[in-house]
Protein backbone atom coordinates (compact mmCIF):
# COMPACT_ATOMS: atom_id res chain seq x y z
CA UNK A 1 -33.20 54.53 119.02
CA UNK A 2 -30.28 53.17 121.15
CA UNK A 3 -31.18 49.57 122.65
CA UNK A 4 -29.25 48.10 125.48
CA UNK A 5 -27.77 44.93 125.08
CA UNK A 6 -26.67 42.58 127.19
CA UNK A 7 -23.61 39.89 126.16
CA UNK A 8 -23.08 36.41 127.66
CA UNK A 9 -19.63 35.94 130.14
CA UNK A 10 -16.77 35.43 128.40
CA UNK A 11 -15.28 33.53 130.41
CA UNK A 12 -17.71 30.78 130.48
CA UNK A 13 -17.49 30.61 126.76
CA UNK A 14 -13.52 30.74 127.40
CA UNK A 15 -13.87 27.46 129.71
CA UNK A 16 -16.02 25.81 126.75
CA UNK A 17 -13.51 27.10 124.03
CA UNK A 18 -10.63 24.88 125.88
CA UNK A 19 -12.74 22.16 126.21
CA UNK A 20 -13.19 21.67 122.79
CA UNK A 21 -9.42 22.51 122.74
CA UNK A 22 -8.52 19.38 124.94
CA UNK A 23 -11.15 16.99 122.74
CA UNK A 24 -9.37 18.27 119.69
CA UNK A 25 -5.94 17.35 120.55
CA UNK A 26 -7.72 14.00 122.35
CA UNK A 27 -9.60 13.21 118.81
CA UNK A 28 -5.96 13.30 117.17
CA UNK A 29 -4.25 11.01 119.83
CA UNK A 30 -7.17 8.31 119.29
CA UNK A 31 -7.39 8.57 115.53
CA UNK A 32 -10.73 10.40 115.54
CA UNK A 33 -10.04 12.63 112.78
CA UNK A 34 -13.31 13.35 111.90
CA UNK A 35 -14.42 14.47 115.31
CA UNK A 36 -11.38 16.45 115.33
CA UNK A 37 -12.36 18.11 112.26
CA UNK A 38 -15.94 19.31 113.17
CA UNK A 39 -14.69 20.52 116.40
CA UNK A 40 -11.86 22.56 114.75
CA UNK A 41 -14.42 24.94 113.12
CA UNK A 42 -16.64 25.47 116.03
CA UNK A 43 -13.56 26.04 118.05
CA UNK A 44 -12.84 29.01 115.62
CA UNK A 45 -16.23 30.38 115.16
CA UNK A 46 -16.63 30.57 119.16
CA UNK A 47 -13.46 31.74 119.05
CA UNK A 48 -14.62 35.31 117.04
CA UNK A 49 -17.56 35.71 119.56
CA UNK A 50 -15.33 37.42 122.06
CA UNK A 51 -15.37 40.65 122.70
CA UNK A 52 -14.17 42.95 125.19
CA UNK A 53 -15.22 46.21 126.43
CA UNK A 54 -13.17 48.70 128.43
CA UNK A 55 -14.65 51.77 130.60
CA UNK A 56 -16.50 54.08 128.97
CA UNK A 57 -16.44 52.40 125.75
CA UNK A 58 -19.72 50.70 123.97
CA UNK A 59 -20.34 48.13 121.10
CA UNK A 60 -22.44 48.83 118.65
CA UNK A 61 -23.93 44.97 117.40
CA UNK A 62 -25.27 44.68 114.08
CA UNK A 63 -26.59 41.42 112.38
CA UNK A 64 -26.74 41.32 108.74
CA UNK A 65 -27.75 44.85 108.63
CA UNK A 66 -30.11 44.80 111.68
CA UNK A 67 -29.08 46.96 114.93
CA UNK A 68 -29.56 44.42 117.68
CA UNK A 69 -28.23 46.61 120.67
CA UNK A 70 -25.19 48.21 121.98
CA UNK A 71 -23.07 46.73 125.03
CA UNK A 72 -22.15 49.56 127.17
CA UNK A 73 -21.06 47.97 130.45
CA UNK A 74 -17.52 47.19 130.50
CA UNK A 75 -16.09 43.42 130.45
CA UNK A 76 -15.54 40.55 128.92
CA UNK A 77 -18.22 38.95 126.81
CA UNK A 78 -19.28 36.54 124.21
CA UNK A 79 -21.96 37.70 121.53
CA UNK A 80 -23.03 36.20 118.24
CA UNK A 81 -20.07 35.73 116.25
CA UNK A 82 -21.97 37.06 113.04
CA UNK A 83 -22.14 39.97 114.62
CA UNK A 84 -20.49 43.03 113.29
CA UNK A 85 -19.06 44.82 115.97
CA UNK A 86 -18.14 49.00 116.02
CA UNK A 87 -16.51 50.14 119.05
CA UNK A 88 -17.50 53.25 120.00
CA UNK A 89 -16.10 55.99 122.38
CA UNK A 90 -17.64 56.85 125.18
CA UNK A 91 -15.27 59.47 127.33
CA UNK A 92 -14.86 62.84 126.53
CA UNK A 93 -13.10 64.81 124.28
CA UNK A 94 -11.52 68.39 123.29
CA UNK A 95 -11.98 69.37 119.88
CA UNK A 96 -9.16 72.67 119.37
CA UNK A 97 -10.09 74.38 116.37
CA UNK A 98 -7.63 76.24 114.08
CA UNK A 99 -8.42 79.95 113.83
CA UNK A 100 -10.82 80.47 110.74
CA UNK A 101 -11.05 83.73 109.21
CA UNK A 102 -14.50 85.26 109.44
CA UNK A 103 -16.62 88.30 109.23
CA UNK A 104 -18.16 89.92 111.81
CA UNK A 105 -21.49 91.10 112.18
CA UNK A 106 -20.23 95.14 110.87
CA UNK A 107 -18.12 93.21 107.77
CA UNK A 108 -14.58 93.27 109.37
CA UNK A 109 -12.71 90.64 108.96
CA UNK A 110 -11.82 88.38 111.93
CA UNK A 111 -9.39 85.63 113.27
CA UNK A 112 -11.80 83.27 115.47
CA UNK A 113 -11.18 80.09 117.12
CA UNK A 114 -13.18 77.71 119.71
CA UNK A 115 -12.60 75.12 122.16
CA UNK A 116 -15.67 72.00 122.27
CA UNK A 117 -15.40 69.30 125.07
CA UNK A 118 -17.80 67.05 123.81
CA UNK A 119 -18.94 62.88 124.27
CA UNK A 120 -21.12 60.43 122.33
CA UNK A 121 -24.53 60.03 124.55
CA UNK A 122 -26.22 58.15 122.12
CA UNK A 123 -24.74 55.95 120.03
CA UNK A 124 -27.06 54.70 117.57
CA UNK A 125 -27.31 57.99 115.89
CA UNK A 126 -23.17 58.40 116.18
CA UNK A 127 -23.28 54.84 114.20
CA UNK A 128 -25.78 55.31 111.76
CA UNK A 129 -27.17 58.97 111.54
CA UNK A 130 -24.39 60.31 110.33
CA UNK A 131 -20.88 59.41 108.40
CA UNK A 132 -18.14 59.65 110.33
CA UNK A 133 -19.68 61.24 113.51
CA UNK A 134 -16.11 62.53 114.75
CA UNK A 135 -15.61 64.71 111.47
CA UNK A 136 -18.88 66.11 111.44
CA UNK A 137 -18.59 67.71 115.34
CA UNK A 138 -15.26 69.26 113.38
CA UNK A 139 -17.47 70.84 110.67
CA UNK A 140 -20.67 71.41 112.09
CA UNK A 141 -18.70 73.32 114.61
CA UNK A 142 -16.84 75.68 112.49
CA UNK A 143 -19.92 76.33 110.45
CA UNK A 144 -21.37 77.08 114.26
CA UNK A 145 -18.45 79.27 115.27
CA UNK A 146 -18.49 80.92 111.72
CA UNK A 147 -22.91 81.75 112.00
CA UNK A 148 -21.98 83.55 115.75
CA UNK A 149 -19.30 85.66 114.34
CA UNK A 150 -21.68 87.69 112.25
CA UNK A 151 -24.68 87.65 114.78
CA UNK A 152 -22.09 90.26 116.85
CA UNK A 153 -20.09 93.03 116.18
CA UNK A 154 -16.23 92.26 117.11
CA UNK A 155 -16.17 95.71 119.02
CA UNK A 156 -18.56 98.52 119.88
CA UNK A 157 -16.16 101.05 118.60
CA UNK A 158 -17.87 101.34 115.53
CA UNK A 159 -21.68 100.40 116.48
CA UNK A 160 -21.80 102.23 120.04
CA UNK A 161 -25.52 101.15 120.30
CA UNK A 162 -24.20 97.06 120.49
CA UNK A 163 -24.88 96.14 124.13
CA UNK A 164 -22.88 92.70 123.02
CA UNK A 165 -19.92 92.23 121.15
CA UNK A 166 -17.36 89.14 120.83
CA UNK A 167 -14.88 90.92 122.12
CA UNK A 168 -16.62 91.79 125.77
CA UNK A 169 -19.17 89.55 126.11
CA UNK A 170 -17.78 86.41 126.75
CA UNK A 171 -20.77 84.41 128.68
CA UNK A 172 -23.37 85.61 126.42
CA UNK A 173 -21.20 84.82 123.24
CA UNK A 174 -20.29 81.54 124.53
CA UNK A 175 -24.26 80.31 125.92
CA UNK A 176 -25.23 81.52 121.96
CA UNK A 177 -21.89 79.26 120.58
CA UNK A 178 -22.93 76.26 123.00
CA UNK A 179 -26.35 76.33 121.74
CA UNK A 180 -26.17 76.52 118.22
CA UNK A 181 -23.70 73.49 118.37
CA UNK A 182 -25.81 71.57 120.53
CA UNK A 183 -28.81 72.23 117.79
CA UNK A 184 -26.52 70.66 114.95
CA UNK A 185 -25.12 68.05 116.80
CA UNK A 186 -28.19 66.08 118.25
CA UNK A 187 -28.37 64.48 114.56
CA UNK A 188 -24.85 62.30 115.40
CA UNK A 189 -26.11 61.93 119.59
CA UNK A 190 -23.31 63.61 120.75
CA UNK A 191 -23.32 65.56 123.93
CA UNK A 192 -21.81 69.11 124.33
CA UNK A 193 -20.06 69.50 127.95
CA UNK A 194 -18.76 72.96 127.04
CA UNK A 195 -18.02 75.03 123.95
CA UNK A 196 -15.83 78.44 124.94
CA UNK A 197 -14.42 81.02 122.33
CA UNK A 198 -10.57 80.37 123.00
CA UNK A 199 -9.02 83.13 120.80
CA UNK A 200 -10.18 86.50 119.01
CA UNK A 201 -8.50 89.28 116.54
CA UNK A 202 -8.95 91.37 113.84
CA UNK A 203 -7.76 89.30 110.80
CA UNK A 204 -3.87 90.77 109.53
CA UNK A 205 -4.53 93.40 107.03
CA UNK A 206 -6.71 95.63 109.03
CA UNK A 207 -4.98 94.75 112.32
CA UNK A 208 -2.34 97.76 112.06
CA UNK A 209 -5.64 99.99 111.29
CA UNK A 210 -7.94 98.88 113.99
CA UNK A 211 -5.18 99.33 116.60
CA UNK A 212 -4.71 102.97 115.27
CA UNK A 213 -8.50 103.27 115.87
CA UNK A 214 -8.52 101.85 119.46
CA UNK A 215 -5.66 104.20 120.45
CA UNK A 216 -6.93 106.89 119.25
CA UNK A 217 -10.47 106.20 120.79
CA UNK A 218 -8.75 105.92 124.37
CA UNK A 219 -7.01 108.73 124.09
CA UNK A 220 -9.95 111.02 123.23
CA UNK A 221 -11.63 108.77 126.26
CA UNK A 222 -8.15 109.85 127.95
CA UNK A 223 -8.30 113.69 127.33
CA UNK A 224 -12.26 113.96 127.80
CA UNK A 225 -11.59 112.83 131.31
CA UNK A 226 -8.77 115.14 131.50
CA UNK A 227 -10.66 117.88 130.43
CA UNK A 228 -13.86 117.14 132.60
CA UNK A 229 -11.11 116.86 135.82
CA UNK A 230 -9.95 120.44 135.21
CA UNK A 231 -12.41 122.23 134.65
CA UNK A 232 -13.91 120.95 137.19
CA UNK A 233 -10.55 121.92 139.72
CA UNK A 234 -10.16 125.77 138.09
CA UNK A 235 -13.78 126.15 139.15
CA UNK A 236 -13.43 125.06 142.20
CA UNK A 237 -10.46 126.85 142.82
CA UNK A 238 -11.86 130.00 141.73
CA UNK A 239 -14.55 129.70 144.16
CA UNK A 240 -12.14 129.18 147.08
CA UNK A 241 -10.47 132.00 145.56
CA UNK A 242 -13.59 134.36 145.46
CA UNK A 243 -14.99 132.99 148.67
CA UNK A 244 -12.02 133.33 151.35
CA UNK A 245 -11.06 136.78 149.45
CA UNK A 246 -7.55 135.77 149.07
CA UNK A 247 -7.35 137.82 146.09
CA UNK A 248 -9.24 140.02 144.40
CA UNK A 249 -9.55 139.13 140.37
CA UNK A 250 -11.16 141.01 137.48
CA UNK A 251 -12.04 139.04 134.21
CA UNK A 252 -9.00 139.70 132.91
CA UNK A 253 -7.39 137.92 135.60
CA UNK A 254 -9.87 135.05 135.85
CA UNK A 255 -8.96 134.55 132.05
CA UNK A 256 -5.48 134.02 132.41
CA UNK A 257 -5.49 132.22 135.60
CA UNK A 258 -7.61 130.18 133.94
CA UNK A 259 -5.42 129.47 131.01
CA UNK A 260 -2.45 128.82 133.29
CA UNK A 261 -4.50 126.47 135.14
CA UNK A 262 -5.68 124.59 131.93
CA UNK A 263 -2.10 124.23 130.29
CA UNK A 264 -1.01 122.75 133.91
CA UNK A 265 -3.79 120.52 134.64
CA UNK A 266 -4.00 119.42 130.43
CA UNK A 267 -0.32 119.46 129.21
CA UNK A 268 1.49 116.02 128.12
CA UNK A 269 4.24 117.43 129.84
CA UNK A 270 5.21 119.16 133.58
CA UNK A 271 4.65 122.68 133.62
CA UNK A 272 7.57 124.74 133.99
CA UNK A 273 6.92 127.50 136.05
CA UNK A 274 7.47 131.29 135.68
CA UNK A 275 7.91 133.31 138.86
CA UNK A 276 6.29 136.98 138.32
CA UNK A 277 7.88 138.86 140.50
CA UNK A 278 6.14 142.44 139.32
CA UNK A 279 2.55 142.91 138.27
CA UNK A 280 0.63 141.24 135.50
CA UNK A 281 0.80 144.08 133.62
């Protein structure tokens, strides 16, 4: 688990460090080489003690293989020189992923990408429970993004009974994305600020196909509508008809009025008109 750890000032050991400097150069003058030369070598190794640490940036301190803390607060310190030292990230970042090609949950093939705004939270397990903690949030969350793809269907074109698809829902998708990532990334101690789908599509060779599809679903949506409208407009116009006796129709005449009024209402294209001026028959 992550200990805190707390380094000496800096600048104390930076006051000591020309000190020494000063007897050094003083030794030389008086011909005290030999006091010269022992303080050479401490100068140095106090010298390799210093560390700084910016904002939101840590130190991870390990000593001959033990973990001995990690030095979070930011300034300028002095720590055992025998000390190995791994700087460590604090502030966040965006991970962009390239698209990937998938499938989805019916077995079409899919382009699908993902934004991750992620930060290290703990950093003993980003320094020693995994390898290379910044290449495994890239992997763990493709293999993420690649498990969500086929929990969903990209579209409910095909599966009408799918209350969620990629495609349409977006919060639910992206809650499901965020914590499946979370789950693999604890391992390294990183923290997830927000994981977001950031771009969807059918993969190339069935893109020409599946925008046939779609068309052709909205314009059977289209012409059902269409449809419902007029019918619904000759019957009501009938009624009007009937009811304030404007004119008197037989079936006959209901049929065709009704087949004038169905072109009309359902054509592409404006109606052109054909004044009668004589009888129907």
């Amino acid at each position: 688990m992550e200990k805190q750890y707390s380094g000496m000032s800096g600048y104390m050991f930076l006051f000591v460090e020309l000190v020494i400097l000063i007897l050094v150069v003083f030794g030389f003058f008086r011909g005290m080489i030999i006091v010269s030369a022992v303080l050479i070598p401490v100068f140095l190794l106090i010298a390799i003690g210093f560390t700084v640490v910016d904002p939101n940036q840590s130190c991870v301190m390990v000593l001959f293989g033990a973990y001995k803390g990690t030095l979070k607060k930011n300034g300028f310190y002095w720590v055992n020189p025998f000390f190995v030292r791994k700087k460590i990230s604090l502030r966040a970042r965006n991970f962009d992923s390239e698209t990937i090609k998938v499938n989805d949950k019916l077995g079409n093939p899919i382009m699908i990408g993902l934004v991750l705004v992620w930060r290290v939270s703990e950093t003993y397990k980003a320094a020693f429970g995994v390898d290379e903690y910044e290449h495994f949030v890239v992997v763990q969350s493709e293999a993420a993004l690649r498990k969500l793809a086929g929990l969903y269907p990209y579209d409910n074109i095909e599966d009408e009974s799918a209350k969620v698809t990629l495609r349409d829902g977006t919060e639910e998708v992206n809650d499901e994305l965020e914590r499946e990532i979370v789950e693999r990334l604890d391992i390294a101690g990183i923290e997830v600020i927000e994981a977001r789908i950031n771009h969807i599509a059918y993969a190339q060779e069935i893109a020409q196909a599946m925008l046939k599809r779609q068309q052709a679903t909205a314009i059977v949506a289209a012409r059902y509508k269409i449809v419902e409208g007029a019918v619904s407009m000759v019957e009501m116009a009938l009624a009007e008809l009937s009811q304030k006796k404007i004119v008197d129709l037989d079936e006959e005449k209901k049929a065709s009025m009704v087949s004038n009024l169905m072109v009309v209402l359902c054509g592409d294209k404006e109606a052109t008109p054909i004044v009668n001026t004589g009888t129907l028959y």
